[in-house]
C-alpha atoms as a PDB file:
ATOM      1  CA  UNK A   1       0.000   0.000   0.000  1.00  0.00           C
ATOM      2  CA  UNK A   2       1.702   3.225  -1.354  1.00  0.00           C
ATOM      3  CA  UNK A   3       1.445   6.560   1.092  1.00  0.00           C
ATOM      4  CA  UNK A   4       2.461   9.812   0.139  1.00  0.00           C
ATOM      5  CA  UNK A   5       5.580   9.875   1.587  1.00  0.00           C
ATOM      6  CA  UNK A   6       7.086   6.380   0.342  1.00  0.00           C
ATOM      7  CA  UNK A   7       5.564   7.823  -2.642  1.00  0.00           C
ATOM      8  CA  UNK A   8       7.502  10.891  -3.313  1.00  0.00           C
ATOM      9  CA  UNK A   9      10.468   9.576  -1.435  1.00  0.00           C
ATOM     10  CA  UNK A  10      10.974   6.501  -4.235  1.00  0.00           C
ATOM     11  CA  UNK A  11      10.153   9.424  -7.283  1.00  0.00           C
ATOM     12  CA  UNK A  12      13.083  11.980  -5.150  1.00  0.00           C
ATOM     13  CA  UNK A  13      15.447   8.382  -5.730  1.00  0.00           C
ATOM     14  CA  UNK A  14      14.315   8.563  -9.330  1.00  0.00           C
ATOM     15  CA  UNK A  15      14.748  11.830 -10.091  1.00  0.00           C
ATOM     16  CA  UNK A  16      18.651  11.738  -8.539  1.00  0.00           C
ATOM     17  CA  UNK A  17      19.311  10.135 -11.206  1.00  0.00           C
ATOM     18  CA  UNK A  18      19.919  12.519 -14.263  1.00  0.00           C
ATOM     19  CA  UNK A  19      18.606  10.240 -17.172  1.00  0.00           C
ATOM     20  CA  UNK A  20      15.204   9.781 -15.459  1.00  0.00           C
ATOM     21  CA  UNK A  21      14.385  13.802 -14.957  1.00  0.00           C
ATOM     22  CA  UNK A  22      13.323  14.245 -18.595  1.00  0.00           C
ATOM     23  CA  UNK A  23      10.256  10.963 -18.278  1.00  0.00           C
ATOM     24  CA  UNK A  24       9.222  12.496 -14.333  1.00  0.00           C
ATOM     25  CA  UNK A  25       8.466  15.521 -15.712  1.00  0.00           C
ATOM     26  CA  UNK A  26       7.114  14.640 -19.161  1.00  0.00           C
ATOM     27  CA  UNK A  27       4.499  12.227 -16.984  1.00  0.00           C
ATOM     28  CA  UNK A  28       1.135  13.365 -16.697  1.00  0.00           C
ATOM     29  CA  UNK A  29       0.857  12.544 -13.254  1.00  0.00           C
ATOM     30  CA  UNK A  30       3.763  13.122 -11.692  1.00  0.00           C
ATOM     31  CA  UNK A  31       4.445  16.812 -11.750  1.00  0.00           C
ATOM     32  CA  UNK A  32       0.707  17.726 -10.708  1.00  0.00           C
ATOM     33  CA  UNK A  33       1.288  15.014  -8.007  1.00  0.00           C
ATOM     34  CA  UNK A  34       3.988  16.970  -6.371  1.00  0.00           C
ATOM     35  CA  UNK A  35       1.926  20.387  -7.073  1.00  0.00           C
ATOM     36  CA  UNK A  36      -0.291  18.703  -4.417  1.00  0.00           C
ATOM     37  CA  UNK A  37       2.545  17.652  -2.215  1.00  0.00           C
ATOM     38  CA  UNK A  38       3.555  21.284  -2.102  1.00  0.00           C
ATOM     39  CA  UNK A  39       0.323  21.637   0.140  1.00  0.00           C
ATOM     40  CA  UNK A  40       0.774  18.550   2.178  1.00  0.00           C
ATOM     41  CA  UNK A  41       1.063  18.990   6.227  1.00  0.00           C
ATOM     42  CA  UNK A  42       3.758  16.381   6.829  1.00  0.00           C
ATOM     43  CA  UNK A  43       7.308  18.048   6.797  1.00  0.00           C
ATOM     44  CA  UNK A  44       8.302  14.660   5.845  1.00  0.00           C
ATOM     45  CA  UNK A  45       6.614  14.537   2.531  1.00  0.00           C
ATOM     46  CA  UNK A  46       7.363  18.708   2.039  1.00  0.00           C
ATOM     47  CA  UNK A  47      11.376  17.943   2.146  1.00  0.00           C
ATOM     48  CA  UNK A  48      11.335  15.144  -0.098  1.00  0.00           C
ATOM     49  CA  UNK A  49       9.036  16.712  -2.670  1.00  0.00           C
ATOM     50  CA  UNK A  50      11.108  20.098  -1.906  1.00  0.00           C
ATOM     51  CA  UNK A  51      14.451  17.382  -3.395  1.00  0.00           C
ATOM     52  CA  UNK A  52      12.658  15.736  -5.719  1.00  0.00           C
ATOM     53  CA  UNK A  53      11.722  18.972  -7.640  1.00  0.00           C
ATOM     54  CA  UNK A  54      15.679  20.310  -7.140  1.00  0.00           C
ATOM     55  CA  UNK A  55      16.644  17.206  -8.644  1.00  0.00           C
ATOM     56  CA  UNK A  56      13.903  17.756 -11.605  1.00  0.00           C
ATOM     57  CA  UNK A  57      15.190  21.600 -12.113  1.00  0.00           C
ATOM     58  CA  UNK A  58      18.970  20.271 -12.838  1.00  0.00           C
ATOM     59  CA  UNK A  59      17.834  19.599 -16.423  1.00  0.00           C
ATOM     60  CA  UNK A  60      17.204  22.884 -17.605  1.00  0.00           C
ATOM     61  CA  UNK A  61      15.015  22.295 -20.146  1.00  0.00           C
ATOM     62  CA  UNK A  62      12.484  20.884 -17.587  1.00  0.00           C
ATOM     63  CA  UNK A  63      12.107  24.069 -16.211  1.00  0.00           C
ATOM     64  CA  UNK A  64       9.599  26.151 -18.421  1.00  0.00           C
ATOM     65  CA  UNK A  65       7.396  22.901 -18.158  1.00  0.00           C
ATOM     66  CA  UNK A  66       7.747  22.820 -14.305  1.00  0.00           C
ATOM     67  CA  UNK A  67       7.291  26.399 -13.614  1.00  0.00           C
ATOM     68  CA  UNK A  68       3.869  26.275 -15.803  1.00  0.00           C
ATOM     69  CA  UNK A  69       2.896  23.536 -14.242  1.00  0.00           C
ATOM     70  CA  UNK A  70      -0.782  24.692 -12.479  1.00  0.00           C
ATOM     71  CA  UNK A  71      -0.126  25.841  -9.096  1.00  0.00           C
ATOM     72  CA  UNK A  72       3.796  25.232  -9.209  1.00  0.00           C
ATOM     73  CA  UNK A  73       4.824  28.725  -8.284  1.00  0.00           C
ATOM     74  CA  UNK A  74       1.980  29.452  -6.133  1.00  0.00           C
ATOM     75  CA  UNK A  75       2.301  26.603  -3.743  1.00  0.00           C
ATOM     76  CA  UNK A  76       5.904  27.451  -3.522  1.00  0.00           C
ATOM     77  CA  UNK A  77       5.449  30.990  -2.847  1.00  0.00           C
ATOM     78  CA  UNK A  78       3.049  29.747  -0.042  1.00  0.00           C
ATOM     79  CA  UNK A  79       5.656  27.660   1.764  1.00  0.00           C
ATOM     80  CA  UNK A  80       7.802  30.469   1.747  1.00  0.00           C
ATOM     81  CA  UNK A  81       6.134  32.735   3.945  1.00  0.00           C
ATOM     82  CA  UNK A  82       4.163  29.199   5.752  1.00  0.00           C
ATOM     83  CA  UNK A  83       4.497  29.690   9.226  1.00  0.00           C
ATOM     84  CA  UNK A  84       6.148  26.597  11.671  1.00  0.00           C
ATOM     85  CA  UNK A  85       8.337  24.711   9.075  1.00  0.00           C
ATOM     86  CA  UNK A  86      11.625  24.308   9.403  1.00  0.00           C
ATOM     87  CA  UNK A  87      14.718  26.672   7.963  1.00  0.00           C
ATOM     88  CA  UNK A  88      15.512  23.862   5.576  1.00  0.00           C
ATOM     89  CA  UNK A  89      12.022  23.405   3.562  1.00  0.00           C
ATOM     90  CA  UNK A  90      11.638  26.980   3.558  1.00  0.00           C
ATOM     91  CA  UNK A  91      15.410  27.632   2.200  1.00  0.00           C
ATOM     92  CA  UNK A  92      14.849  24.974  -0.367  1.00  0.00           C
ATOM     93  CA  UNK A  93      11.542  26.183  -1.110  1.00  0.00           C
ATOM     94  CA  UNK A  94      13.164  29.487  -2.263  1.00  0.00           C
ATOM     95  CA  UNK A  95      16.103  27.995  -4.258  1.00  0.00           C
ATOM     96  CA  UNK A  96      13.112  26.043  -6.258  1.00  0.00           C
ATOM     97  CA  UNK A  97      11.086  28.889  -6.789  1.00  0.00           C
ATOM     98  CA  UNK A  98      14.281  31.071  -7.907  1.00  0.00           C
ATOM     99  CA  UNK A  99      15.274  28.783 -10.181  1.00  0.00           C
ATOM    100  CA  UNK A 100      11.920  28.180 -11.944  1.00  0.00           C
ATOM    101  CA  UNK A 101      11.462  32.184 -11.792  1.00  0.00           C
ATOM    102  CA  UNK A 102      14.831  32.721 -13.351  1.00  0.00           C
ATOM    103  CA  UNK A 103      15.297  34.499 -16.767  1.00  0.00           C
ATOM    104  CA  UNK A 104      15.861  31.426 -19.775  1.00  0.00           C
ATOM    105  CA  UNK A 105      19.095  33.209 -20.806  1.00  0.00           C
ATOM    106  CA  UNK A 106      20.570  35.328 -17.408  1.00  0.00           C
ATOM    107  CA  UNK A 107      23.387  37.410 -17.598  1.00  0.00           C
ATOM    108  CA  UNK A 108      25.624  36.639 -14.891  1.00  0.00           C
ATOM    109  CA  UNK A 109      27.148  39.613 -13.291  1.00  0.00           C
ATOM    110  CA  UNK A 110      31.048  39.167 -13.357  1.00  0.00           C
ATOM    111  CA  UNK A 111      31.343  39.167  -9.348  1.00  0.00           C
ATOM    112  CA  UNK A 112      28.091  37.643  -8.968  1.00  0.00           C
ATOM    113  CA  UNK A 113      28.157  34.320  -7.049  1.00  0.00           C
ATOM    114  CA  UNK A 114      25.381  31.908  -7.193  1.00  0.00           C
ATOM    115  CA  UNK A 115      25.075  30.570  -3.279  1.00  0.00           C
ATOM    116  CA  UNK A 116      23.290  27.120  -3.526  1.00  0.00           C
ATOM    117  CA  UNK A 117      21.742  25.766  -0.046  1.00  0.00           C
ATOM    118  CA  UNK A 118      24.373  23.883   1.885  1.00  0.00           C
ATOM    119  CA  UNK A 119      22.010  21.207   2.719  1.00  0.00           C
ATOM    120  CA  UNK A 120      21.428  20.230  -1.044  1.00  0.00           C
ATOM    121  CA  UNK A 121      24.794  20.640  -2.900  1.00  0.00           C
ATOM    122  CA  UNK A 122      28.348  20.579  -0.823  1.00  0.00           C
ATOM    123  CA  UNK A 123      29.938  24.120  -0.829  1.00  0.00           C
ATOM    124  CA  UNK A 124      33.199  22.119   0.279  1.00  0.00           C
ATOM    125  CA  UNK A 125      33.351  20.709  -3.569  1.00  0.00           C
ATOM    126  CA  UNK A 126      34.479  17.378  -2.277  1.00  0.00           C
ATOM    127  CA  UNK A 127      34.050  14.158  -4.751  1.00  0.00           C
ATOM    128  CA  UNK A 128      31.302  11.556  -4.506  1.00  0.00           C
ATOM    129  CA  UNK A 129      31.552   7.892  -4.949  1.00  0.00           C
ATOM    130  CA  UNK A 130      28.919   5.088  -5.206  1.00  0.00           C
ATOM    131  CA  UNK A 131      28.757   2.020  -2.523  1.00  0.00           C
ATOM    132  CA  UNK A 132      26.716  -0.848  -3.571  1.00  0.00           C
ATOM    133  CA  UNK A 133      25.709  -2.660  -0.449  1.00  0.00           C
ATOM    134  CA  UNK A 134      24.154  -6.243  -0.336  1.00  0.00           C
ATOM    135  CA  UNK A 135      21.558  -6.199   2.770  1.00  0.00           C
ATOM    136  CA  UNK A 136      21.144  -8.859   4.589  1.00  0.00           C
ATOM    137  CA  UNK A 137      17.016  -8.802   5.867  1.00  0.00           C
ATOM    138  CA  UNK A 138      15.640  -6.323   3.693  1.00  0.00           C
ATOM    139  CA  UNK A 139      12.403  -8.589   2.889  1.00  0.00           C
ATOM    140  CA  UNK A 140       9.559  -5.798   3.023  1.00  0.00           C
ATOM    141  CA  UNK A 141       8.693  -2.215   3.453  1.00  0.00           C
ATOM    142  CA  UNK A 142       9.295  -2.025   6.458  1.00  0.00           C
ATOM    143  CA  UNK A 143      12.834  -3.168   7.205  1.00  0.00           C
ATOM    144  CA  UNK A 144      13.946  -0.649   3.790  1.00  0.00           C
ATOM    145  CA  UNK A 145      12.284   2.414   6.151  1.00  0.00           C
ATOM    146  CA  UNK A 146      14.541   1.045   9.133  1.00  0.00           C
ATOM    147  CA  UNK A 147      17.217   1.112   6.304  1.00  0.00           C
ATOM    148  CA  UNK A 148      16.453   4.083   4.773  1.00  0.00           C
ATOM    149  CA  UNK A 149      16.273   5.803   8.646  1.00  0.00           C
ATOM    150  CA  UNK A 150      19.859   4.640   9.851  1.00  0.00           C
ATOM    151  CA  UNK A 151      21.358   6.002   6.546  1.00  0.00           C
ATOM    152  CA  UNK A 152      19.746   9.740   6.458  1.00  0.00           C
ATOM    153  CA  UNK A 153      21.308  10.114  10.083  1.00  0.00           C
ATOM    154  CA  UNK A 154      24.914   9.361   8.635  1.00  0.00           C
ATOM    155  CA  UNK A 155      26.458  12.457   7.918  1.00  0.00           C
ATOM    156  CA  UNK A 156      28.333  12.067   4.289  1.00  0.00           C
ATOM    157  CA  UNK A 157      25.230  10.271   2.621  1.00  0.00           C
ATOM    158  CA  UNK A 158      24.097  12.231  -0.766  1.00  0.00           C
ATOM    159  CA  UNK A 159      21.352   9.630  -2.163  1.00  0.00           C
ATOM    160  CA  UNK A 160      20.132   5.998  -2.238  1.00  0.00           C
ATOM    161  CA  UNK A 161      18.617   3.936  -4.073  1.00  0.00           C
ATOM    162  CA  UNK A 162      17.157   0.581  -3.529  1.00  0.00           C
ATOM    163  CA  UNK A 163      16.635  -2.668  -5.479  1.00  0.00           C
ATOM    164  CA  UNK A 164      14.682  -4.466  -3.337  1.00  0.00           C
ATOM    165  CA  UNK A 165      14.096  -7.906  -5.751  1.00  0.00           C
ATOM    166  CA  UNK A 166      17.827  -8.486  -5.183  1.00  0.00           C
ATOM    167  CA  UNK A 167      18.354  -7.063  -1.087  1.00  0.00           C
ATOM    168  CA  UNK A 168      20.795  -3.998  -2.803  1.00  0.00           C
ATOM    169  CA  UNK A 169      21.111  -0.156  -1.621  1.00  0.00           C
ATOM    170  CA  UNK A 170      23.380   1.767  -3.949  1.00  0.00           C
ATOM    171  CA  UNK A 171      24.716   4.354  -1.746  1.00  0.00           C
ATOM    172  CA  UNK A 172      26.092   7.956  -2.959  1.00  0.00           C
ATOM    173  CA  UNK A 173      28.518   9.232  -0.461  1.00  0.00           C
ATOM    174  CA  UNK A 174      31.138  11.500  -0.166  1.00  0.00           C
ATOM    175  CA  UNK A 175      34.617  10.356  -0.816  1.00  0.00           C
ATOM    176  CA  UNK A 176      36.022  10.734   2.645  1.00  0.00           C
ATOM    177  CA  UNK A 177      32.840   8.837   4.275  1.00  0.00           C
ATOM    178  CA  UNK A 178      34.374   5.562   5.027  1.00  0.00           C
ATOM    179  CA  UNK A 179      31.905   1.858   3.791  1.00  0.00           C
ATOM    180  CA  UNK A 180      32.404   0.816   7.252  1.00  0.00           C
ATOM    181  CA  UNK A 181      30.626   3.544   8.835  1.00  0.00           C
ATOM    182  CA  UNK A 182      27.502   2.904   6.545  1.00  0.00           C
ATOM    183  CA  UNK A 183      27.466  -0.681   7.837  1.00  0.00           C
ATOM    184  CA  UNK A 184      27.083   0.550  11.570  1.00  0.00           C
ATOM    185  CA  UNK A 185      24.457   2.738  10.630  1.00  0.00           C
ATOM    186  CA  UNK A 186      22.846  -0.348   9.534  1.00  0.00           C
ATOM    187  CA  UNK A 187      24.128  -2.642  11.708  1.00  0.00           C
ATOM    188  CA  UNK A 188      22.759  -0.002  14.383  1.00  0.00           C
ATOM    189  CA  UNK A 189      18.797  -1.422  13.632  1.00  0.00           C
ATOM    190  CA  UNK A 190      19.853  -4.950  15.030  1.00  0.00           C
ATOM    191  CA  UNK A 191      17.953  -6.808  12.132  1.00  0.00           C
ATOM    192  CA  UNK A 192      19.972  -5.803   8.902  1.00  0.00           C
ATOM    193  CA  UNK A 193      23.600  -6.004   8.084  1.00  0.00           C
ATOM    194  CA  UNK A 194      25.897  -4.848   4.852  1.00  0.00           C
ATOM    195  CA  UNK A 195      28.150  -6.272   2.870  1.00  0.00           C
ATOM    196  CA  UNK A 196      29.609  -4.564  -0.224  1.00  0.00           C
ATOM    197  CA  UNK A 197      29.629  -5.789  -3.226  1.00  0.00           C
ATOM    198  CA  UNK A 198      32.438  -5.584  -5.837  1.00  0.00           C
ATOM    199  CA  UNK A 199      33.575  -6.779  -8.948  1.00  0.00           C
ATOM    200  CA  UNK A 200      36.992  -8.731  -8.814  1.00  0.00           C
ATOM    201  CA  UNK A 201      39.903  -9.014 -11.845  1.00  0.00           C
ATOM    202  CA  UNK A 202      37.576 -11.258 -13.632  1.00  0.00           C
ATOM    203  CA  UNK A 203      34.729  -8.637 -13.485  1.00  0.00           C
ATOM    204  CA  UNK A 204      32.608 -11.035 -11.091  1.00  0.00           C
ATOM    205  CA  UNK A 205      30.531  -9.693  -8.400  1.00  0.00           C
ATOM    206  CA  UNK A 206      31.806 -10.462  -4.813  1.00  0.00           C
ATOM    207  CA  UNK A 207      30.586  -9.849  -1.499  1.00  0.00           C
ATOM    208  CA  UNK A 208      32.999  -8.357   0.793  1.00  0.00           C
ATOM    209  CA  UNK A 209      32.264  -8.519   4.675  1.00  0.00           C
ATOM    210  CA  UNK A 210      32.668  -4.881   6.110  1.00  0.00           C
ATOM    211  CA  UNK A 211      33.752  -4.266   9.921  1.00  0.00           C
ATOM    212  CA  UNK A 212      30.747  -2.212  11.591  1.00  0.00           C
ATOM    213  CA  UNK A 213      32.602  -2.093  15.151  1.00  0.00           C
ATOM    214  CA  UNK A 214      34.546   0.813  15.972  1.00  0.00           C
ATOM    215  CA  UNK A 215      33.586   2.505  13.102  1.00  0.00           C
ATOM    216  CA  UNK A 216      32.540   6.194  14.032  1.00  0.00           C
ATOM    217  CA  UNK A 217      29.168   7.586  12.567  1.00  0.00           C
ATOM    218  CA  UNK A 218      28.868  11.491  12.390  1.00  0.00           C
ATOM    219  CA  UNK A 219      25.218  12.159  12.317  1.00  0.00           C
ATOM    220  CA  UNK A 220      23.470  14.912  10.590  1.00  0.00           C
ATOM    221  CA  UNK A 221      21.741  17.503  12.674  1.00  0.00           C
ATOM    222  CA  UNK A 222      19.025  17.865  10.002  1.00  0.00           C
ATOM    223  CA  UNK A 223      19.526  16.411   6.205  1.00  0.00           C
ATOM    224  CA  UNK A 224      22.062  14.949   4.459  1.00  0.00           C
ATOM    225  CA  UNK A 225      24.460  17.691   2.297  1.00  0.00           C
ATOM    226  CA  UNK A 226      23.775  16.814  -1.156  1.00  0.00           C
ATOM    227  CA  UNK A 227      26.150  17.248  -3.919  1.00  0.00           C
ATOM    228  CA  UNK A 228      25.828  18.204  -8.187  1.00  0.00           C
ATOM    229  CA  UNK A 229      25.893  15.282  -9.682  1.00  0.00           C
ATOM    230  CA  UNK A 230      28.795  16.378 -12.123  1.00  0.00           C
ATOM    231  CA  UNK A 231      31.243  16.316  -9.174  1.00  0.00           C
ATOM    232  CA  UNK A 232      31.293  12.361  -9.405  1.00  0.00           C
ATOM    233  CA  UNK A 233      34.600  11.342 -10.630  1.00  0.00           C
ATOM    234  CA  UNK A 234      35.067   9.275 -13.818  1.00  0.00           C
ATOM    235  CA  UNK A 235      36.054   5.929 -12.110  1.00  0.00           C
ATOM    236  CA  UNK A 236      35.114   4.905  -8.283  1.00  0.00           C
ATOM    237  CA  UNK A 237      38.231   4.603  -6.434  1.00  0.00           C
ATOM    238  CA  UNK A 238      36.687   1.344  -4.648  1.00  0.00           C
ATOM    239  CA  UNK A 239      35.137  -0.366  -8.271  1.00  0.00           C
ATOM    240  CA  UNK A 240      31.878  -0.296  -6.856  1.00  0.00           C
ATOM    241  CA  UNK A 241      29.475  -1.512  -9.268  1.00  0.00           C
ATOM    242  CA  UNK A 242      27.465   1.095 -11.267  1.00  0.00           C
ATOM    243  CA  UNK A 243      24.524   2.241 -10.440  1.00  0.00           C
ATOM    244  CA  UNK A 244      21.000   0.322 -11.271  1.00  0.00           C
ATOM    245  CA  UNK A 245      18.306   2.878 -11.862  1.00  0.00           C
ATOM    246  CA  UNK A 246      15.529   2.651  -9.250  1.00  0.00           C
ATOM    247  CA  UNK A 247      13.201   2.160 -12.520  1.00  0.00           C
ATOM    248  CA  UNK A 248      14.923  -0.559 -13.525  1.00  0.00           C
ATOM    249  CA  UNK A 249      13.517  -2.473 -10.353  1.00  0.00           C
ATOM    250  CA  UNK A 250      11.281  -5.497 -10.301  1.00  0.00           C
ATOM    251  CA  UNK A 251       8.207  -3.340 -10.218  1.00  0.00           C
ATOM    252  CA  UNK A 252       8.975  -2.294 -13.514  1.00  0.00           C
ATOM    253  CA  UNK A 253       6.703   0.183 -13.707  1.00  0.00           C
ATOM    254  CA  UNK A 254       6.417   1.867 -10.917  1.00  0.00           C
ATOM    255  CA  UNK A 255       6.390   5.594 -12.277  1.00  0.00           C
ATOM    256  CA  UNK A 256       3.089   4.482 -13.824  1.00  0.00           C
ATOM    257  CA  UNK A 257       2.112   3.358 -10.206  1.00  0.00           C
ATOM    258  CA  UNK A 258       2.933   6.597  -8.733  1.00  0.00           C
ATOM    259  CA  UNK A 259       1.559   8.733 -10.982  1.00  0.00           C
ATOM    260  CA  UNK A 260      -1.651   6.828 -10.700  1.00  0.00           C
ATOM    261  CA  UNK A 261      -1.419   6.892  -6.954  1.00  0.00           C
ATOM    262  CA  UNK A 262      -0.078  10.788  -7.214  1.00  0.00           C
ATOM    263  CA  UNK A 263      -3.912  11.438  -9.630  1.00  0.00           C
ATOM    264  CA  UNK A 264      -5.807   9.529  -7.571  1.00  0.00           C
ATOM    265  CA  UNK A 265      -4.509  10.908  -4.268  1.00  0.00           C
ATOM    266  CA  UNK A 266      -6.083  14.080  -4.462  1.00  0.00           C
ATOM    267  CA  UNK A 267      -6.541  15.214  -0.825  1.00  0.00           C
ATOM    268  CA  UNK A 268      -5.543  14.295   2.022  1.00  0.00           C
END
């Protein structure tokens, strides 16, 4: 049974990844569906539709489409000035609704200095890698939301995305976040456990064991930074495998579901 928030948090995991932005926002459903999200009272489902519609505004050509989407700019004029929500969804709120308001063609002044929100791309211009973990007990929804929990409170996590038919996360980190400290996180929920998984000389996949004891996990105080997505080097430095879209799941076609679920789910 989809909710609102597992909802837009699986399209947020989509729309990291840049080859998907172009289909969210060409979808019929999806881009009204997070219109509606805009108004939703959980700051939950706010932040992660707040990401999801960063992510979306990367592709530049999206962004005529998104900002005359019906309601787009309204709703995110209205969280702006909302009352009682935190620093981050309004911040973000504002980068959104500055991009989408931007000129097409600006003329950037030659001291002029765009300031992106530290919470959603790292002013510290570190690189990213990918992890691909292997999770031992992730059998349902409800051990990927302990999963999904232990790694937004690890400081150094950009994304994830989840394959569930074959128990993988593929984790986007910063390069000086050690693998180890990902498997306490985990290890911290006392039913899953990591292992990550590599490809050897032969190009094989293998499981390696990872160490979760005495590894030390800085937590974030609110949301994970997130970085541009250009900033990932050309080649891992631990040969993690790449990346499986989270469209390329066993659901197969689950932006159909949640666009039906996002037109459907009118109010709440």
């Amino acid at each position: 049974m989809m909710d609102a928030l597992s909802v837009v948090s699986q399209l947020r995991d989509l729309a990291s990844e840049p080859q998907n932005r172009e289909v969210i926002v060409q979808d019929q459903g999806c881009l009204p569906g997070l219109v509606l999200f805009l108004d939703h009272q959980n700051p939950d489902v706010l932040l992660a539709t707040l990401q999801t519609l960063r992510y979306l505004a990367e592709l530049s050509p999206n962004i005529p489409t998104m900002k005359n989407e019906l309601g787009m700019m309204v709703s995110l004029e209205n969280l702006i000035v909302r009352q009682g929500l935190s620093i981050d969804i309004t911040a973000l709120a504002r980068e959104v609704f500055n991009i989408l308001g931007a000129p097409a063609n600006p003329v950037p002044r030659p001291s002029e200095k765009i300031k992106k929100s530290q919470f959603f791309i790292n002013s510290t211009n570190k690189k990213a890698k990918s992890v691909t973990l292997h999770i031992q007990g992730l059998d349902s929804a409800s051990q990927r939301g302990l999963c999904e929990e232990a790694l937004l409170k690890v400081k150094g996590v950009i994304s994830f995305t989840f394959q569930m038919a074959s128990k993988r996360c593929t984790v986007r980190i910063r390069s000086d976040l050690s693998t180890e400290s990902l498997a306490s996180a985990i290890a911290a929920t006392q039913v899953l456990s990591a292992q990550q998984v590599l490809k050897n000389e032969a190009g094989e996949e293998v499981l390696i064991s990872l160490n979760p004891s005495g590894a030390e996990v800085q937590q974030n105080s609110a949301i994970p930074d997130y970085l541009p997505e250009e900033e990932e080097g050309p080649e891992e430095v631990d040969r993690a495998i790449s990346r499986t879209t989270a469209k390329d799941d066993s659901n197969g076609s689950w932006l159909n579901s949640a666009a039906s679920f996002l037109t459907k789910t009118f109010y709440w």
